[in-house]
PDB file of N, CA and C in Angstrom:
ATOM      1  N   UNK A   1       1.774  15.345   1.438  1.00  0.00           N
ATOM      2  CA  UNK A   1       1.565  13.928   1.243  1.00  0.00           C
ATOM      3  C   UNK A   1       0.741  13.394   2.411  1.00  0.00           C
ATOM      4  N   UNK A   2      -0.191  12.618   1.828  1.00  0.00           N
ATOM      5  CA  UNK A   2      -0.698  11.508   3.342  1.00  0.00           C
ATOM      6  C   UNK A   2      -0.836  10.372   3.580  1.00  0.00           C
ATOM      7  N   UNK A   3      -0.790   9.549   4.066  1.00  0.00           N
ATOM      8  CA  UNK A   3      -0.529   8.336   4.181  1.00  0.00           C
ATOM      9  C   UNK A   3      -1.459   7.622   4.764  1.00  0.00           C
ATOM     10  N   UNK A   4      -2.511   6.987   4.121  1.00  0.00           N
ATOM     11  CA  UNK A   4      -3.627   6.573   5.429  1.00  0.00           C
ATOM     12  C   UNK A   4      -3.786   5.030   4.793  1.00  0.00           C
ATOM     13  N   UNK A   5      -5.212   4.258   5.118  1.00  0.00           N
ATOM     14  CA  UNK A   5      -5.260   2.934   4.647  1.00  0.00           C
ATOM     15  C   UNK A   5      -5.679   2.970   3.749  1.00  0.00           C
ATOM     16  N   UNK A   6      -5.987   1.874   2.531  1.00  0.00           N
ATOM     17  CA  UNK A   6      -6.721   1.819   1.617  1.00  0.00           C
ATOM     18  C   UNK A   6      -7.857   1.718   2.037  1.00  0.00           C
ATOM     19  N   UNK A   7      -9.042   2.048   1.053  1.00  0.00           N
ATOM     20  CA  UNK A   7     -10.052   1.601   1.384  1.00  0.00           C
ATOM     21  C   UNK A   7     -10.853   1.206  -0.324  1.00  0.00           C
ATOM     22  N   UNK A   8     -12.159   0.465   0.120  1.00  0.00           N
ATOM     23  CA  UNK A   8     -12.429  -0.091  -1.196  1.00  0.00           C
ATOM     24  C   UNK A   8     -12.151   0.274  -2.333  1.00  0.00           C
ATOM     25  N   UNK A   9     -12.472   1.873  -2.134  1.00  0.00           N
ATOM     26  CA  UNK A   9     -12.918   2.899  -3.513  1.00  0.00           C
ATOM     27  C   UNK A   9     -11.272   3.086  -3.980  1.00  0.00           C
ATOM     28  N   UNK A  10      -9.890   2.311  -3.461  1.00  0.00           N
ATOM     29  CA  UNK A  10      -8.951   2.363  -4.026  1.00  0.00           C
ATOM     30  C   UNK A  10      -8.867   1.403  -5.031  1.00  0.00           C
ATOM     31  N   UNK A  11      -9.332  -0.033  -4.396  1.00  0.00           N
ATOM     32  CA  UNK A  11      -9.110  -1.024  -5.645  1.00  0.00           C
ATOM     33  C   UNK A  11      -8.606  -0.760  -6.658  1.00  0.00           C
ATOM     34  N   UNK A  12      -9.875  -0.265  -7.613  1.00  0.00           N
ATOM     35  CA  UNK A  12      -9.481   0.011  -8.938  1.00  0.00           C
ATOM     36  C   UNK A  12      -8.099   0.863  -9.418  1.00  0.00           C
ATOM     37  N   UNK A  13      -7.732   1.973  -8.462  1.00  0.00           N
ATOM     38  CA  UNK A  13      -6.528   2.450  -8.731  1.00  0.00           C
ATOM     39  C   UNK A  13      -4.963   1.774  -8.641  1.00  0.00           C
ATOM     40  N   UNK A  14      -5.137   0.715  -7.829  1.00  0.00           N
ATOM     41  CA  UNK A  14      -4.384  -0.388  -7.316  1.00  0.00           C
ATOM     42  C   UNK A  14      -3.809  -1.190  -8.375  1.00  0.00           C
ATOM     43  N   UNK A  15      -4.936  -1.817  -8.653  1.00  0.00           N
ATOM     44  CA  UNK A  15      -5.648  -3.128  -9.700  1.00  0.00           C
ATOM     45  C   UNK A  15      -4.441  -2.393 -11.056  1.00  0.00           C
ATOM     46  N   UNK A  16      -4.887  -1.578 -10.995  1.00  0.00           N
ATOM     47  CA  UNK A  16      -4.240  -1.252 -12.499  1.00  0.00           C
ATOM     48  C   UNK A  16      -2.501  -0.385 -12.395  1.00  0.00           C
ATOM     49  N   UNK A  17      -2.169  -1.163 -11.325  1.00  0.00           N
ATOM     50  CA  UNK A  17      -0.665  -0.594 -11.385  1.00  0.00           C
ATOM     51  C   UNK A  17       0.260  -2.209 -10.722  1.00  0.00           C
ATOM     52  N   UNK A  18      -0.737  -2.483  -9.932  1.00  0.00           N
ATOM     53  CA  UNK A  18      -0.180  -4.013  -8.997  1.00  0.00           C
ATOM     54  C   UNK A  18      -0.375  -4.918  -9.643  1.00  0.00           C
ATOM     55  N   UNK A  19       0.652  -5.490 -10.509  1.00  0.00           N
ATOM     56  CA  UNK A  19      -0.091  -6.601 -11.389  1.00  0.00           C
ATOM     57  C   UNK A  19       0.472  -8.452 -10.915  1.00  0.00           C
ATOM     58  N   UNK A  20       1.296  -8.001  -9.722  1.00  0.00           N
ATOM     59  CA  UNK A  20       1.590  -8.898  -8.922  1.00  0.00           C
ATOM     60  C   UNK A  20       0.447  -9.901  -7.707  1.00  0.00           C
ATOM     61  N   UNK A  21      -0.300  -9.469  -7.654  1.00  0.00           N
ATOM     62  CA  UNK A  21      -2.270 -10.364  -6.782  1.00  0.00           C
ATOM     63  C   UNK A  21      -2.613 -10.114  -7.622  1.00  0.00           C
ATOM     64  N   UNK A  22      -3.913 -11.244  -7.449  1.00  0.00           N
ATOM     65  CA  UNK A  22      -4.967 -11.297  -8.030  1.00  0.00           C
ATOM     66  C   UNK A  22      -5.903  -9.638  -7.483  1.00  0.00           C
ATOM     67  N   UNK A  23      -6.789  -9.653  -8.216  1.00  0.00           N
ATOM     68  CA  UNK A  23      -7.810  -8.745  -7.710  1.00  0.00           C
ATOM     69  C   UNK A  23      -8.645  -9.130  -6.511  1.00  0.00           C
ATOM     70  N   UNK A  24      -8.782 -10.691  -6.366  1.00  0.00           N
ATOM     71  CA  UNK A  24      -9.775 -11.156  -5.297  1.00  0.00           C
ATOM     72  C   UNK A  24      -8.659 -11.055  -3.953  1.00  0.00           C
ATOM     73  N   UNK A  25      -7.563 -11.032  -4.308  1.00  0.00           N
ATOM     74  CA  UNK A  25      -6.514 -11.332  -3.128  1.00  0.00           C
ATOM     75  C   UNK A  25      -5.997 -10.034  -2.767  1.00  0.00           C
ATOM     76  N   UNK A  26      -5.908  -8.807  -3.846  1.00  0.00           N
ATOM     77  CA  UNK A  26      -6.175  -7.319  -3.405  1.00  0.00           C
ATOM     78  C   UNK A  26      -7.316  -7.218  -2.709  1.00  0.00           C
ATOM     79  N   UNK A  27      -8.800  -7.112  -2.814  1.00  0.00           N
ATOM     80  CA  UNK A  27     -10.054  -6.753  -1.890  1.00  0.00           C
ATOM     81  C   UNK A  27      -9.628  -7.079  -0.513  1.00  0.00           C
ATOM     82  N   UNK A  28      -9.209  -8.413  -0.695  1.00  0.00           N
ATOM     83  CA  UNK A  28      -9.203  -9.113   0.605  1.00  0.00           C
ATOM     84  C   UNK A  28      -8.352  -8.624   1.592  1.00  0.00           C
ATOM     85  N   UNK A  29      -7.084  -8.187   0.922  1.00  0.00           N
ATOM     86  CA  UNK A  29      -6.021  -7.618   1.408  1.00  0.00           C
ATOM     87  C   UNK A  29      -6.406  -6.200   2.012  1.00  0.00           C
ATOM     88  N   UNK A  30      -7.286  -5.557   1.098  1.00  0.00           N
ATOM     89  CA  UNK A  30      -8.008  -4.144   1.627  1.00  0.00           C
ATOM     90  C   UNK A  30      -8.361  -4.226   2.787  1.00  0.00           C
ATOM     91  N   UNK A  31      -9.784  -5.155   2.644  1.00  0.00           N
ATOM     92  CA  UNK A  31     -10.759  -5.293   3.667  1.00  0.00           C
ATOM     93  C   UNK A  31     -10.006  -6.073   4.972  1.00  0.00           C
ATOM     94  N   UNK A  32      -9.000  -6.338   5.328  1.00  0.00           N
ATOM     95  CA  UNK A  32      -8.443  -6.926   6.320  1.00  0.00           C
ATOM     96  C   UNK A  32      -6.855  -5.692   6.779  1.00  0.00           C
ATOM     97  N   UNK A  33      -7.102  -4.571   6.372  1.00  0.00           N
ATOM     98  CA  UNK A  33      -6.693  -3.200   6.254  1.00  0.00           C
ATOM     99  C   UNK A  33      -4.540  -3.699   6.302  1.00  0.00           C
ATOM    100  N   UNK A  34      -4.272  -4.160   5.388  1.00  0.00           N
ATOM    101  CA  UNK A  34      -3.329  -4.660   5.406  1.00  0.00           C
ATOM    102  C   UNK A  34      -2.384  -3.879   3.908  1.00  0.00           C
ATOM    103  N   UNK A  35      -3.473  -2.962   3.712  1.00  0.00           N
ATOM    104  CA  UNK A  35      -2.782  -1.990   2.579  1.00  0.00           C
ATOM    105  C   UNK A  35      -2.850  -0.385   2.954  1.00  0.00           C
ATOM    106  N   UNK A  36      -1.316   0.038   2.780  1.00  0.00           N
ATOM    107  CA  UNK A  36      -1.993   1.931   3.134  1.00  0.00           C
ATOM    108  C   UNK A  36      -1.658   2.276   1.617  1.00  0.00           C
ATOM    109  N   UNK A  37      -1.893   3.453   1.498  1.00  0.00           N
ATOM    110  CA  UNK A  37      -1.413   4.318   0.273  1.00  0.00           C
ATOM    111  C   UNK A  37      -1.229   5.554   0.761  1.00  0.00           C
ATOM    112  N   UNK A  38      -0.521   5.872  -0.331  1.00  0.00           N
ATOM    113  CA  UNK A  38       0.658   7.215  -0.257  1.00  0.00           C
ATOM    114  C   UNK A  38      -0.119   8.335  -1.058  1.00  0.00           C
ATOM    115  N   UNK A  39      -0.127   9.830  -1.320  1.00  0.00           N
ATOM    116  CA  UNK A  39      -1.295  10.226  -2.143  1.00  0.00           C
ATOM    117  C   UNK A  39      -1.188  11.613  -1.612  1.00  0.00           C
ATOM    118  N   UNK A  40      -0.409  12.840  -2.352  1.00  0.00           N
ATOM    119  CA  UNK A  40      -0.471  13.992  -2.892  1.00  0.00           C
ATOM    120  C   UNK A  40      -1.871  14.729  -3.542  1.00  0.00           C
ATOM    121  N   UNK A  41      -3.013  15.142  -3.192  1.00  0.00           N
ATOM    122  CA  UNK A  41      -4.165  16.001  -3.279  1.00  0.00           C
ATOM    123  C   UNK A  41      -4.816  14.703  -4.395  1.00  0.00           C
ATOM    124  N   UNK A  42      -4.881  13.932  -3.668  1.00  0.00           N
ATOM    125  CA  UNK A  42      -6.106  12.529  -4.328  1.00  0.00           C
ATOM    126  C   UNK A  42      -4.952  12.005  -5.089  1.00  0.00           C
ATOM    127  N   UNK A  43      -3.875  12.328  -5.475  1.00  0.00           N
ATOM    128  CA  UNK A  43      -3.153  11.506  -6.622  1.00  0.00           C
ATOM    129  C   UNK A  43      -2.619  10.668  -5.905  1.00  0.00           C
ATOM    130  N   UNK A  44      -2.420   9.280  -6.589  1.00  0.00           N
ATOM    131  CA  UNK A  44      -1.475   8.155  -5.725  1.00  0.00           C
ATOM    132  C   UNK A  44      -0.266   8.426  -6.090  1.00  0.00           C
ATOM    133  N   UNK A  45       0.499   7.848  -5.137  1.00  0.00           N
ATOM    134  CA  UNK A  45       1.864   8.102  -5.250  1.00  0.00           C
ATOM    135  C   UNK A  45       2.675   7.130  -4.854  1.00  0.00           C
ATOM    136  N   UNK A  46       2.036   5.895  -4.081  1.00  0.00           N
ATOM    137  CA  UNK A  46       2.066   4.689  -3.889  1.00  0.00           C
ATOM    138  C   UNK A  46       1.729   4.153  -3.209  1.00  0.00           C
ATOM    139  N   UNK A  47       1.789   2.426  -2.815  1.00  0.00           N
ATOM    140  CA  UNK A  47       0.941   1.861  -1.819  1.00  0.00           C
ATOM    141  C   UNK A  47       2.339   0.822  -1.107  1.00  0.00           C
ATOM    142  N   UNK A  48       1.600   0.164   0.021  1.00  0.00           N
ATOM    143  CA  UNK A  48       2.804  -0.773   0.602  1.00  0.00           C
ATOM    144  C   UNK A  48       1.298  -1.585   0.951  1.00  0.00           C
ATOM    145  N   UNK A  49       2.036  -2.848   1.066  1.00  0.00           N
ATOM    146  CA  UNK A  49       0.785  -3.932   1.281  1.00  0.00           C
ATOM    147  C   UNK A  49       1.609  -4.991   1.954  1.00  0.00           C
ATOM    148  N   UNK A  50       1.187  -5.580   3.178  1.00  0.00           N
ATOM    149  CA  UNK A  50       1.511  -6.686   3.692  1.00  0.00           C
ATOM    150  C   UNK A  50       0.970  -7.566   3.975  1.00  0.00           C
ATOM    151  N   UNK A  51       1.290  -9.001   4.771  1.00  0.00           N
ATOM    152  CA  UNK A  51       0.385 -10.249   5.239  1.00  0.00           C
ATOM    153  C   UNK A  51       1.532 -10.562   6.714  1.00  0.00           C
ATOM    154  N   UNK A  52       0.825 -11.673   6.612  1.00  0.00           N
ATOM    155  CA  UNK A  52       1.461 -12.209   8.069  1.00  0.00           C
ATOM    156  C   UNK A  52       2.209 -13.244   8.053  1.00  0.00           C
ATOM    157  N   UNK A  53       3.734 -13.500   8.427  1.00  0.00           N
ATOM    158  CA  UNK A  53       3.939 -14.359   8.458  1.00  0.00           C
ATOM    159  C   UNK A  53       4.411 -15.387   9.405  1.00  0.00           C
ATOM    160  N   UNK A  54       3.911 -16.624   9.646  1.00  0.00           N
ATOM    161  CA  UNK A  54       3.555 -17.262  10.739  1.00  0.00           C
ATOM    162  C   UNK A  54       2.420 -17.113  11.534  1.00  0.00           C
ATOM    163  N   UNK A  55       1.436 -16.188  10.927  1.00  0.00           N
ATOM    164  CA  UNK A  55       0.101 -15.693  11.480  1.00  0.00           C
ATOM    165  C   UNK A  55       0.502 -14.857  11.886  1.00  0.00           C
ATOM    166  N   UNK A  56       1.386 -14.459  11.996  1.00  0.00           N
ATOM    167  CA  UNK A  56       1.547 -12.992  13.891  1.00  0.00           C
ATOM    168  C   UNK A  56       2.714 -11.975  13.435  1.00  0.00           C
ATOM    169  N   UNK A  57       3.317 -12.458  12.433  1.00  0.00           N
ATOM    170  CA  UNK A  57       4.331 -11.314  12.178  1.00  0.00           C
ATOM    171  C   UNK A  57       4.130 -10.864  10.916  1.00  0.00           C
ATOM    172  N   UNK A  58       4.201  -9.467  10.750  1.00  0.00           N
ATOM    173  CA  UNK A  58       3.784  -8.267   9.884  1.00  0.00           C
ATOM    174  C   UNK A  58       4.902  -8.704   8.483  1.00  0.00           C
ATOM    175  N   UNK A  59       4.903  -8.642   7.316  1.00  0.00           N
ATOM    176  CA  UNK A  59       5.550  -9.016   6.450  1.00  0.00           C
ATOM    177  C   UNK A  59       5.342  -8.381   5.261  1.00  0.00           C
ATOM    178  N   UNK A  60       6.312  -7.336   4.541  1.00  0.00           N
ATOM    179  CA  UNK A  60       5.848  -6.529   3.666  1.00  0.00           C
ATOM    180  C   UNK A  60       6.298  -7.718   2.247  1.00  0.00           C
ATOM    181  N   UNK A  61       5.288  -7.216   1.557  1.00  0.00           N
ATOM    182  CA  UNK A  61       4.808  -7.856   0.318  1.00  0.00           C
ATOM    183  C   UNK A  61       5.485  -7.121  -0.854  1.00  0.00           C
ATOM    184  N   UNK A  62       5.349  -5.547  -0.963  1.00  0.00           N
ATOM    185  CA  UNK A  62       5.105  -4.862  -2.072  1.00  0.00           C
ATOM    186  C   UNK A  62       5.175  -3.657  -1.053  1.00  0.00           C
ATOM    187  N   UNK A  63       6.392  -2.537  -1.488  1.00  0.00           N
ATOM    188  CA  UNK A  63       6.302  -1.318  -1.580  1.00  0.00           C
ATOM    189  C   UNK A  63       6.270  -1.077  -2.798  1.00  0.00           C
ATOM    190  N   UNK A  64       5.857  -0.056  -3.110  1.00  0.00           N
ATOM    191  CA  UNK A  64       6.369   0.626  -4.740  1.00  0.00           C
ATOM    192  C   UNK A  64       5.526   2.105  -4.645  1.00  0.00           C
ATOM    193  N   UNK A  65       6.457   3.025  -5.288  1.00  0.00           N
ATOM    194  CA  UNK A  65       6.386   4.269  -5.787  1.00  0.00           C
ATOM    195  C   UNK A  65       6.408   4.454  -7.286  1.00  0.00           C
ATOM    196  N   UNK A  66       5.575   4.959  -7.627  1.00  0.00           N
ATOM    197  CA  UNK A  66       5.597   5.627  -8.899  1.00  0.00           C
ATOM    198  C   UNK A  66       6.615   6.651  -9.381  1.00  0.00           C
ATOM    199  N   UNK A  67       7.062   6.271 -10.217  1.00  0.00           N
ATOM    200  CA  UNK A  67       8.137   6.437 -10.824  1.00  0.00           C
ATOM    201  C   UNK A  67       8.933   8.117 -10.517  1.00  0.00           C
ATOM    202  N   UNK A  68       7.555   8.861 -10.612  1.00  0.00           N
ATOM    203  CA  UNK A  68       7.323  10.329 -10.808  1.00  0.00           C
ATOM    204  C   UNK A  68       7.888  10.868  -9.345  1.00  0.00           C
ATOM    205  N   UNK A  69       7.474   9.578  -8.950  1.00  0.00           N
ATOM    206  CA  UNK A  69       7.415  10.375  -7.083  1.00  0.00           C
ATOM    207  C   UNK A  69       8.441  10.089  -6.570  1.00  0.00           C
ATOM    208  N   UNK A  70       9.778   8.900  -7.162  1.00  0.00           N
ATOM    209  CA  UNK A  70      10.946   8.302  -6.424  1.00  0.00           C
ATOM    210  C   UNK A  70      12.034   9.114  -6.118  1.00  0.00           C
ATOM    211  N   UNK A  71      12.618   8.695  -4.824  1.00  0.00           N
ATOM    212  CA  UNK A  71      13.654   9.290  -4.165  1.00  0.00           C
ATOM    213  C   UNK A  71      13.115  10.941  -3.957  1.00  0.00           C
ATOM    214  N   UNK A  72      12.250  10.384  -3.137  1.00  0.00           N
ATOM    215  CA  UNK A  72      11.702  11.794  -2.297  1.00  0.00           C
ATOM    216  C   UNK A  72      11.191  11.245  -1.137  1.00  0.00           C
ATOM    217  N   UNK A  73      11.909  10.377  -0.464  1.00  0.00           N
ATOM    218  CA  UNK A  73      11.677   9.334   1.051  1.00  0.00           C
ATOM    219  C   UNK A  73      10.052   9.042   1.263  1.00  0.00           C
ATOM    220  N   UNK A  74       9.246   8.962   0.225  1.00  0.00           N
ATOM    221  CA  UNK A  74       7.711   8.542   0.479  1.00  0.00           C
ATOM    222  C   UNK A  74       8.154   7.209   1.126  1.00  0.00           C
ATOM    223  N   UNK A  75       8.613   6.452   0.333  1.00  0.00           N
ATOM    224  CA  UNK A  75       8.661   4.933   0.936  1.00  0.00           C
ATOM    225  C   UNK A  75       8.997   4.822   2.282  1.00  0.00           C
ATOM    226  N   UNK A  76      10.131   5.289   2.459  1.00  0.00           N
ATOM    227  CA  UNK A  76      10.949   5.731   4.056  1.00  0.00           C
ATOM    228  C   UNK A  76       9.690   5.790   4.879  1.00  0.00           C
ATOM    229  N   UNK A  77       8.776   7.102   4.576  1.00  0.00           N
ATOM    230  CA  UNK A  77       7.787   7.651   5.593  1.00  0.00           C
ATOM    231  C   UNK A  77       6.734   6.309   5.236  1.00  0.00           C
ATOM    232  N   UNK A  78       6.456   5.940   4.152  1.00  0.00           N
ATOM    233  CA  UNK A  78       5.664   4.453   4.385  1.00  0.00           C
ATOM    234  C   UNK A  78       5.756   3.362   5.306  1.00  0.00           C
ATOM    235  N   UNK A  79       7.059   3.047   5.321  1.00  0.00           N
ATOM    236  CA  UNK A  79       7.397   2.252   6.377  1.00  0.00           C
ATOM    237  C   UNK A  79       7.452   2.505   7.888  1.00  0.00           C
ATOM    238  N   UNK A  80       7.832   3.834   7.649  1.00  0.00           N
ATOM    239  CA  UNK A  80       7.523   4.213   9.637  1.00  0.00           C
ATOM    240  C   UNK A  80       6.380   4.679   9.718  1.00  0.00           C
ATOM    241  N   UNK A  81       5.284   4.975   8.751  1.00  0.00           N
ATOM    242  CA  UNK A  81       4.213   4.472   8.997  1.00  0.00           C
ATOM    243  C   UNK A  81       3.332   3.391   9.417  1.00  0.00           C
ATOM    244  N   UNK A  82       3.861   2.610   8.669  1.00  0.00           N
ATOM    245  CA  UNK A  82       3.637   0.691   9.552  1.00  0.00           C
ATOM    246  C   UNK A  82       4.030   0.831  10.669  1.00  0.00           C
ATOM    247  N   UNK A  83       5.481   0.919  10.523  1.00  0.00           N
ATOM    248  CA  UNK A  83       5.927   0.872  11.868  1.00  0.00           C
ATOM    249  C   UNK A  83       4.936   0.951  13.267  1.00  0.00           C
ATOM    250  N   UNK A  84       4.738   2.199  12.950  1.00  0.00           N
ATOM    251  CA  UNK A  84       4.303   2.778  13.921  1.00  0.00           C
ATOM    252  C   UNK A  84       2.437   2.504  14.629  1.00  0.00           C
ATOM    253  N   UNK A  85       1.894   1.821  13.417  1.00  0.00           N
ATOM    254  CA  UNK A  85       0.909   1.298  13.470  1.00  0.00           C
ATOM    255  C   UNK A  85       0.863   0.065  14.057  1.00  0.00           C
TER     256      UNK A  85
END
């Protein structure tokens, strides 16, 4: 598994599972690197996406795992991924 940021060329894989943002408020969310994803040999496996709240504090929005992939601690390692970032 690896865990890195999104980047544009995710959108579309996003877009069509996150039906909670808009699409303009996903990009934005990209491009201000505030989304990672989770992802077994190119396959997603899930994403975590946050914002800020009060400007300055980190605030998760949306974890989620695909269904296929749950309770196999991806999320766990998602989060101490932030963490640690």
């Amino acid at each position: 598994m690896k865990i890195r940021f999104a980047v544009k060329s995710d959108i579309e894989i996003l877009s069509t599972y996150d039906k909670h943002i808009r699409i303009t408020e996903l990009e934005s969310s990209v491009s201000l690197g505030r989304v990672i994803v989770a992802e077994d040999n190119e396959t997603l496996i899930g994403w975590l996406r946050w914002n800020l709240f009060w400007d300055n504090t980190p605030f998760m929005n949306m974890l989620f795992i695909l269904d296929q992939h749950r309770s196999c601690g991806y999320g766990r390692k998602m989060v101490a991924y932030l963490e640690n970032k």
